[in-house]
Protein backbone atom coordinates (compact mmCIF):
# COMPACT_ATOMS: atom_id res chain seq x y z
CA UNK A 1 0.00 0.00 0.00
CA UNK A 2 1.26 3.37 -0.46
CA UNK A 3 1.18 6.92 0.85
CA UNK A 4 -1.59 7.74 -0.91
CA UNK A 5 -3.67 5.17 -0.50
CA UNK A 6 -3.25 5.43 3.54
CA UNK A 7 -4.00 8.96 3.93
CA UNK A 8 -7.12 8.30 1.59
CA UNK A 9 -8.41 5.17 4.06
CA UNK A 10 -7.14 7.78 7.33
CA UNK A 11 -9.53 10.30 5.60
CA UNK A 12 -12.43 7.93 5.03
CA UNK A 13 -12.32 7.45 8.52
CA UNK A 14 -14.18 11.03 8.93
CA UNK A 15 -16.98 9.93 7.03
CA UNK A 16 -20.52 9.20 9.19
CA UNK A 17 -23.77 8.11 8.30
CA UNK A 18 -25.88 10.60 7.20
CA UNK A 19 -23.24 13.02 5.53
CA UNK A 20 -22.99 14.58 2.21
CA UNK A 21 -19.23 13.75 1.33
CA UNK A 22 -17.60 16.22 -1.28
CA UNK A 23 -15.37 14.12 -3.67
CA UNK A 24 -12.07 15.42 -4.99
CA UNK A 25 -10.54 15.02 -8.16
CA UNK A 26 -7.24 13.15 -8.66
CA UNK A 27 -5.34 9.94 -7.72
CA UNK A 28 -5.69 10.15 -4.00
CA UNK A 29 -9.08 11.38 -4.27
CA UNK A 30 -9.55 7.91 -6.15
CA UNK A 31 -8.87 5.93 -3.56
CA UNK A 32 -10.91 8.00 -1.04
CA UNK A 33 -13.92 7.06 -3.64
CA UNK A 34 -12.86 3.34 -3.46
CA UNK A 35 -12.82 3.40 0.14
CA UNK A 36 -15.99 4.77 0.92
CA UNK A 37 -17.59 2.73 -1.84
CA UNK A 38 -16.31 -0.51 0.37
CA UNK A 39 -17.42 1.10 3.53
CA UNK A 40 -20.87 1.44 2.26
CA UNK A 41 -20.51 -2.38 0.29
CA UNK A 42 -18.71 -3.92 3.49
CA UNK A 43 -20.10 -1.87 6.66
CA UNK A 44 -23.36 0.10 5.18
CA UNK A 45 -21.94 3.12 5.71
CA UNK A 46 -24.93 5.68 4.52
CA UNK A 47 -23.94 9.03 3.02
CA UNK A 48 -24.39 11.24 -0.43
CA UNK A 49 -21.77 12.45 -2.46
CA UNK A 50 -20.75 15.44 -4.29
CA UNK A 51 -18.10 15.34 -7.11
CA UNK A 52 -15.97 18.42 -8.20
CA UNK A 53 -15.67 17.00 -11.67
CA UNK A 54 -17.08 14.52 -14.10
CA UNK A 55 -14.45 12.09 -13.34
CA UNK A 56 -15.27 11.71 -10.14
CA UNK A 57 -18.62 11.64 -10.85
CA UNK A 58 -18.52 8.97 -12.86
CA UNK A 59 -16.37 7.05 -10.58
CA UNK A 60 -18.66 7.30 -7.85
CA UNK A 61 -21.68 6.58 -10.22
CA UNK A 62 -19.39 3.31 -11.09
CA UNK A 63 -19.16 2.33 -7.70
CA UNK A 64 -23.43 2.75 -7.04
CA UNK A 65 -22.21 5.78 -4.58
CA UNK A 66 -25.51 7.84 -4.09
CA UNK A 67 -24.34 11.55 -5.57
CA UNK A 68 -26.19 14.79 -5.76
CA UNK A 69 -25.35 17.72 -8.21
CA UNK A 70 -23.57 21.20 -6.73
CA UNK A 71 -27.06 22.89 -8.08
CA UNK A 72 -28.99 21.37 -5.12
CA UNK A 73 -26.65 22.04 -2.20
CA UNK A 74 -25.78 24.77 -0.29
CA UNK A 75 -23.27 23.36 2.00
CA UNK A 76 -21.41 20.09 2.36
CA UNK A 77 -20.60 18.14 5.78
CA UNK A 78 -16.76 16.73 4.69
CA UNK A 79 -14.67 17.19 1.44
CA UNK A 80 -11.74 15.30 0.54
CA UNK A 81 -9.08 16.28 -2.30
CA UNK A 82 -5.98 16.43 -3.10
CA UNK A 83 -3.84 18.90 -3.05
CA UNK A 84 -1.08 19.55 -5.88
CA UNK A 85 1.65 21.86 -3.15
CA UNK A 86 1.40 22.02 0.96
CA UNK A 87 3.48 24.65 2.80
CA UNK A 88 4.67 24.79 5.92
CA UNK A 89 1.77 26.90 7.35
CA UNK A 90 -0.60 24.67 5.58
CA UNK A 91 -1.29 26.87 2.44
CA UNK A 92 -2.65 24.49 -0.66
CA UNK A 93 -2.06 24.92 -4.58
CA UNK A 94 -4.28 22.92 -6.40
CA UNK A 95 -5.89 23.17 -9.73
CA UNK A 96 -3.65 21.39 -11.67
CA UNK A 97 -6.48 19.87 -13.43
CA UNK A 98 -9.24 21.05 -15.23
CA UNK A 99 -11.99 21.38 -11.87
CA UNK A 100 -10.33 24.48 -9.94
CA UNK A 101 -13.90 26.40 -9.16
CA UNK A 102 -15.47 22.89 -8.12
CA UNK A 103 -12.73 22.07 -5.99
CA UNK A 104 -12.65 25.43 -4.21
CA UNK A 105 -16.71 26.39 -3.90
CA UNK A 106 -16.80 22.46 -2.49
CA UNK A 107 -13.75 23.13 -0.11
CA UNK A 108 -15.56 26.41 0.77
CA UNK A 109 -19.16 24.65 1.72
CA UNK A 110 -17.55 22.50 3.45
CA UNK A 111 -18.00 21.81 7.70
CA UNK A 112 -14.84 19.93 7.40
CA UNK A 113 -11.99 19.84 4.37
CA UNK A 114 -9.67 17.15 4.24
CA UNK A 115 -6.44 17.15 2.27
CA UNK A 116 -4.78 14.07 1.58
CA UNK A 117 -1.32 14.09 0.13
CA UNK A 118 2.11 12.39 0.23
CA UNK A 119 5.38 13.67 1.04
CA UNK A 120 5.87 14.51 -2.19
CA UNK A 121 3.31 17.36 -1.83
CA UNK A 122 5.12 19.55 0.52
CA UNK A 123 7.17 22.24 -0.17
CA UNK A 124 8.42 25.61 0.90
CA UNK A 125 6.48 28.06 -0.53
CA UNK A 126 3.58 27.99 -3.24
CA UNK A 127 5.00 27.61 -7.20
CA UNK A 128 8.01 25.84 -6.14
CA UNK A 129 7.23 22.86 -8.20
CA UNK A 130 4.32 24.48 -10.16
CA UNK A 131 2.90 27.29 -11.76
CA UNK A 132 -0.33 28.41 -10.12
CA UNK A 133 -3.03 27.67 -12.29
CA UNK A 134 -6.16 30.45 -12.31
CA UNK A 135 -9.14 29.73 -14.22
CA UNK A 136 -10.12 32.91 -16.33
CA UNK A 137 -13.62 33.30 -18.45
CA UNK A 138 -12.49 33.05 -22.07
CA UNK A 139 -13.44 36.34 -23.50
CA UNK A 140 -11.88 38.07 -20.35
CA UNK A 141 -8.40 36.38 -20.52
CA UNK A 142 -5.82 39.23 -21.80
CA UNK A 143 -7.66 41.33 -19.23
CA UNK A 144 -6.88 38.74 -16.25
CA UNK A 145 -3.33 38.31 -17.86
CA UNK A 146 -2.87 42.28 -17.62
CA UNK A 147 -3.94 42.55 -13.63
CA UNK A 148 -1.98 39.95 -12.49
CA UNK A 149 1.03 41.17 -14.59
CA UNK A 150 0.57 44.83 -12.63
CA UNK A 151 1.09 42.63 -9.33
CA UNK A 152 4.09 41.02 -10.40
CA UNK A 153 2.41 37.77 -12.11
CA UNK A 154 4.60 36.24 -15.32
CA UNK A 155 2.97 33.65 -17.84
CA UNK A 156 0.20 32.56 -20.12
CA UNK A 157 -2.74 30.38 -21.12
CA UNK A 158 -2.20 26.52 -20.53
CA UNK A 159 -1.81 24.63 -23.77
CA UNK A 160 -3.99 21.64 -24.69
CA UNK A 161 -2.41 18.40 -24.59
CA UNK A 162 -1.78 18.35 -28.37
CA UNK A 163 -0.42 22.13 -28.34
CA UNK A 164 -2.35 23.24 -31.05
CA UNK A 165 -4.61 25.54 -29.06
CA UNK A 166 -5.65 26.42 -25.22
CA UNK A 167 -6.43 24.38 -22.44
CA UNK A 168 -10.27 24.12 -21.58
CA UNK A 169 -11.74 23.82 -18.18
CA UNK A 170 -15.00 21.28 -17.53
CA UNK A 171 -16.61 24.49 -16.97
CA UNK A 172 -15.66 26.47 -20.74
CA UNK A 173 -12.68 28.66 -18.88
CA UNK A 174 -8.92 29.02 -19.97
CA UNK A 175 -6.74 28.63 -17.26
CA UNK A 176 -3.60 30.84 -16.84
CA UNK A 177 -0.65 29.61 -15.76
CA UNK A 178 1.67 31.96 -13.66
């Protein structure tokens, strides 16, 4: 078993009957979904989920997890993610995929958020292994670009994987990478 896969089960731990569990997106967040879908198989563990993306959606919907769309929700007992960068005082980056206002509106509504990460994870200060991703509305994008330039910001759009135009969010949004 590995480090992600025990912080997932440590986090599943939090779960209790009757919650509304928000799902992260991601390879730990996987194995938080497997886990609960075996404590509700194994131990009928009752609860509703919330994804913040398709994926995990779909994997939860896979799994016969019961899951309720953001629309109808207004606040959220526990959500679980990943995280992409941890600093010492506990500041996140994540975003690194394509769900970055799902992730953070769930993390938000949240009672409780959970991040689960390895060692790998930490660092000493926010970009050291990444650029910091921010999801900008399409039509709006030079003008993002331009205010976060005045405050010192350097970069651009995200490519696609193929590199023959720009990265799309599940929601329709460029992301900018800086």
């Amino acid at each position: 078993m590995n480090d992600k896969q025990l912080v997932a089960l440590h986090a599943a731990k939090y779960v209790k009957d009757g919650m509304l569990v928000g799902l992260g997106t991601g390879s730990t967040a996987n194995y938080f979904i497997e886990e609960l879908a075996r404590l509700a198989r194994e131990q009928g563990l009752k609860f509703t989920t919330i994804a913040s993306s398709t994926i995990s959606a779909q994997k939860a919907q896979s799994l016969q997890l019961p899951i309720v769309a953001i629309e109808h929700v207004s606040s959220i007992d526990l959500y679980v993610d990943g995280a992409d960068e941890i600093t010492p005082d506990n500041t996140l980056l994540k975003g690194r995929g394509s769900d970055l206002v799902k992730e953070k509106l769930l993390a938000k509504a949240a009672s409780q958020f959970i991040a689960v990460a390895d060692a790998s994870k930490l660092v000493n200060y926010i970009g050291q292994n990444f650029t910091i991703p921010i999801e900008v509305i399409p039509f709006a994008w030079q003008m993002a670009k331009k205010n976060l330039e005045a405050v010192g910001g350097i970069g651009d759009l995200r490519p696609n994987a193929a590199k023959d135009g720009f990265w799309i969010t599940s929601h329709g949004s460029y992301v900018l990478e800086v």
